[in-house]
C-alpha atoms as a PDB file:
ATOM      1  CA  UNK A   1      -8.302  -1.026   4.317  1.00  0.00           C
ATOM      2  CA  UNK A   2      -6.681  -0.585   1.204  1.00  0.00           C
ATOM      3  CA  UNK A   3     -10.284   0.455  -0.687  1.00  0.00           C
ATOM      4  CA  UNK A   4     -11.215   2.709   2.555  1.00  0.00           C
ATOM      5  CA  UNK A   5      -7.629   4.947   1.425  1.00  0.00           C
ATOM      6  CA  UNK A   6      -8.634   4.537  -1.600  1.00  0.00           C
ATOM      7  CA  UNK A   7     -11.547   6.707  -1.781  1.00  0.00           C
ATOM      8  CA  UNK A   8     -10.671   8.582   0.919  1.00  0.00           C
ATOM      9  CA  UNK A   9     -12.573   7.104   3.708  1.00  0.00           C
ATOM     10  CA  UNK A  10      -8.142   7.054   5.558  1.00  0.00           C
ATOM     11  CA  UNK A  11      -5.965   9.544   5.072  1.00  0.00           C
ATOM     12  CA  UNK A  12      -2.680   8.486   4.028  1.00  0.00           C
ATOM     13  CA  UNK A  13      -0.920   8.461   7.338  1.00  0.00           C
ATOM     14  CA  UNK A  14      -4.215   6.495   8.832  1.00  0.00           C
ATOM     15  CA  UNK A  15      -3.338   4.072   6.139  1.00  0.00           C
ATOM     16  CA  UNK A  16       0.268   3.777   6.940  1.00  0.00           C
ATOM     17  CA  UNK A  17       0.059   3.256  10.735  1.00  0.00           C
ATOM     18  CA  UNK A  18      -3.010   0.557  10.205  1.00  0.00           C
ATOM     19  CA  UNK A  19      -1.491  -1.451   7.733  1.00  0.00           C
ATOM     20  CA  UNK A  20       2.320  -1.241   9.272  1.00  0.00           C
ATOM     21  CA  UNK A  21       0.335  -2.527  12.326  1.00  0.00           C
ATOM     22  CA  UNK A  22      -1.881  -5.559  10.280  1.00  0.00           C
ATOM     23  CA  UNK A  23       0.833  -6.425   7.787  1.00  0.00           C
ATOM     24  CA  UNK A  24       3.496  -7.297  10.868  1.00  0.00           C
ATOM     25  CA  UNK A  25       0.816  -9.192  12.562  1.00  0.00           C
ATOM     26  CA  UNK A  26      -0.326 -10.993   9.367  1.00  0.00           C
ATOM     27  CA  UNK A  27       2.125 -11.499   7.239  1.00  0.00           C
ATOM     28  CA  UNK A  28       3.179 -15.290   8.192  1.00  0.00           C
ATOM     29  CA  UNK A  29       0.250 -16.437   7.113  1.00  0.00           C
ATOM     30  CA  UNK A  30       0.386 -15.625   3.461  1.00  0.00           C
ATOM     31  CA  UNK A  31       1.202 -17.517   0.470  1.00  0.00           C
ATOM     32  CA  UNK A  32       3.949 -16.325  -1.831  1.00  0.00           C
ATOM     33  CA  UNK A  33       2.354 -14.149  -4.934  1.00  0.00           C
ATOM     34  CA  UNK A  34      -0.444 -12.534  -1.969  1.00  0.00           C
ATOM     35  CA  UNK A  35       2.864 -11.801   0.253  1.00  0.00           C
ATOM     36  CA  UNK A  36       4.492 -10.157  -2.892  1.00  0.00           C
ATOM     37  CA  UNK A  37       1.822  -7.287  -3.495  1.00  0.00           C
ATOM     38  CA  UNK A  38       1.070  -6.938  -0.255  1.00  0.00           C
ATOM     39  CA  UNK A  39       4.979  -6.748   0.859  1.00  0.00           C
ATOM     40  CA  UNK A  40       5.063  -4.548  -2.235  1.00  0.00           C
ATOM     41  CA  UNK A  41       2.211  -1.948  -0.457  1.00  0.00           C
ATOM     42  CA  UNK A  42       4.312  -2.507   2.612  1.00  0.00           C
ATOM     43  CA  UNK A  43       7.372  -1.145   0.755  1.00  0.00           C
ATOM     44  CA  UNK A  44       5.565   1.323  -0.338  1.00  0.00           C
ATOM     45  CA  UNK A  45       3.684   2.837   2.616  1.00  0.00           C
ATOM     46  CA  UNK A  46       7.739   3.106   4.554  1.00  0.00           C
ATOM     47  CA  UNK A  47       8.465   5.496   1.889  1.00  0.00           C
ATOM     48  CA  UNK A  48       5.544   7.686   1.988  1.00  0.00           C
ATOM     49  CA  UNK A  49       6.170  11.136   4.019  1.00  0.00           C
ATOM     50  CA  UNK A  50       3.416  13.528   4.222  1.00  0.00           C
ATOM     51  CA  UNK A  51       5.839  16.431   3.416  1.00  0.00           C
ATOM     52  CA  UNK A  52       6.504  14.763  -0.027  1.00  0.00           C
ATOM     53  CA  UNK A  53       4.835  16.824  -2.844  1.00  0.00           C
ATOM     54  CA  UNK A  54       3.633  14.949  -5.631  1.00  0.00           C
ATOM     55  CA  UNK A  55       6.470  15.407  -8.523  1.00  0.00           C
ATOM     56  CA  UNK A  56       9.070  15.608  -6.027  1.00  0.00           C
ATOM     57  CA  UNK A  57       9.341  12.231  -4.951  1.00  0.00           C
ATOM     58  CA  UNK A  58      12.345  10.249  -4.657  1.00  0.00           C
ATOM     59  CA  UNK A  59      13.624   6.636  -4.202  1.00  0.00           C
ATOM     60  CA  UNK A  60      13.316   6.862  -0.628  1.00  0.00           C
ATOM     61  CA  UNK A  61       9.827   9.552  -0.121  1.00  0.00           C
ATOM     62  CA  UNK A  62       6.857   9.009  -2.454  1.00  0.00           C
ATOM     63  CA  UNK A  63       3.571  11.382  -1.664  1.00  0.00           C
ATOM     64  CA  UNK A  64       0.638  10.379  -0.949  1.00  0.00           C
ATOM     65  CA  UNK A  65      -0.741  10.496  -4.912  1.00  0.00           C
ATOM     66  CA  UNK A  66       1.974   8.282  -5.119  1.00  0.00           C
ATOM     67  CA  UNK A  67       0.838   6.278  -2.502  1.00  0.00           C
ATOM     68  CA  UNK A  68      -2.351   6.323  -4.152  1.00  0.00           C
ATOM     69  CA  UNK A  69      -1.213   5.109  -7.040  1.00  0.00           C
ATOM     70  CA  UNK A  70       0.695   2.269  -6.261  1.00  0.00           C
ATOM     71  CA  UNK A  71      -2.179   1.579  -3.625  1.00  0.00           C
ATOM     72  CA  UNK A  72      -3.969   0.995  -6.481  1.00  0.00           C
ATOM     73  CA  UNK A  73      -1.719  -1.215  -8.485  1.00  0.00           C
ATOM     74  CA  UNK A  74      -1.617  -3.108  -6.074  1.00  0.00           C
ATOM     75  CA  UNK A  75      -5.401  -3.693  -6.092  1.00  0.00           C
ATOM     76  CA  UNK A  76      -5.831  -4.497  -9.421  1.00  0.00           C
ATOM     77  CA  UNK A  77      -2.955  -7.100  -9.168  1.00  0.00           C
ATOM     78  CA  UNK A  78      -4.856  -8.578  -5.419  1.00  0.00           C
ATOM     79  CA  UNK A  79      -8.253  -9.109  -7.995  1.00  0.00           C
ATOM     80  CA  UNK A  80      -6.449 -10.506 -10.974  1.00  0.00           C
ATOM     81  CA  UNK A  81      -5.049 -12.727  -8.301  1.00  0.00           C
ATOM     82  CA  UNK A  82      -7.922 -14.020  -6.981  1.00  0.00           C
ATOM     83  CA  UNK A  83      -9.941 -14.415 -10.055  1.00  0.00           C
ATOM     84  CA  UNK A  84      -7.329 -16.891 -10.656  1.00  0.00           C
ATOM     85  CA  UNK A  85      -7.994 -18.854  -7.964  1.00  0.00           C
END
């Protein structure tokens, strides 16, 4: 889900109503450093708001390049993770 918004495949208010929806249902199940980044994308995907222009976010409304962005983070961190495994 998180590579489909990534290039594009969601939109970013697709992505925030799927993974509001899978992250509730899911996220007893997960082990403390995956439930950080994930929580983390969680976090993230309350603040986006589709009115939010990129450069005029705040602590509360990112955009969705932000989104993007810390979408992305957040994958690189999920791979370093489990190459370590």
């Amino acid at each position: 889900m998180m590579e489909n918004f990534q290039n594009g495949t969601l939109s970013a208010d697709e992505f925030q109503t799927l993974y509001f929806k899978v992250f509730k249902e899911s996220n007893d199940r997960m082990d403390g450093p995956l439930f950080k980044i994930l929580d983390g994308v969680f976090e993230s995907a309350d603040c986006y708001w589709h009115e939010c222009l990129s450069g005029q976010e705040t602590t509360f409304e990112i955009s969705k390049q932000q989104l993007r962005k810390e979408v992305h983070e957040a994958l690189v961190k999920l791979n370093k993770l489990l190459d370590n495994r």
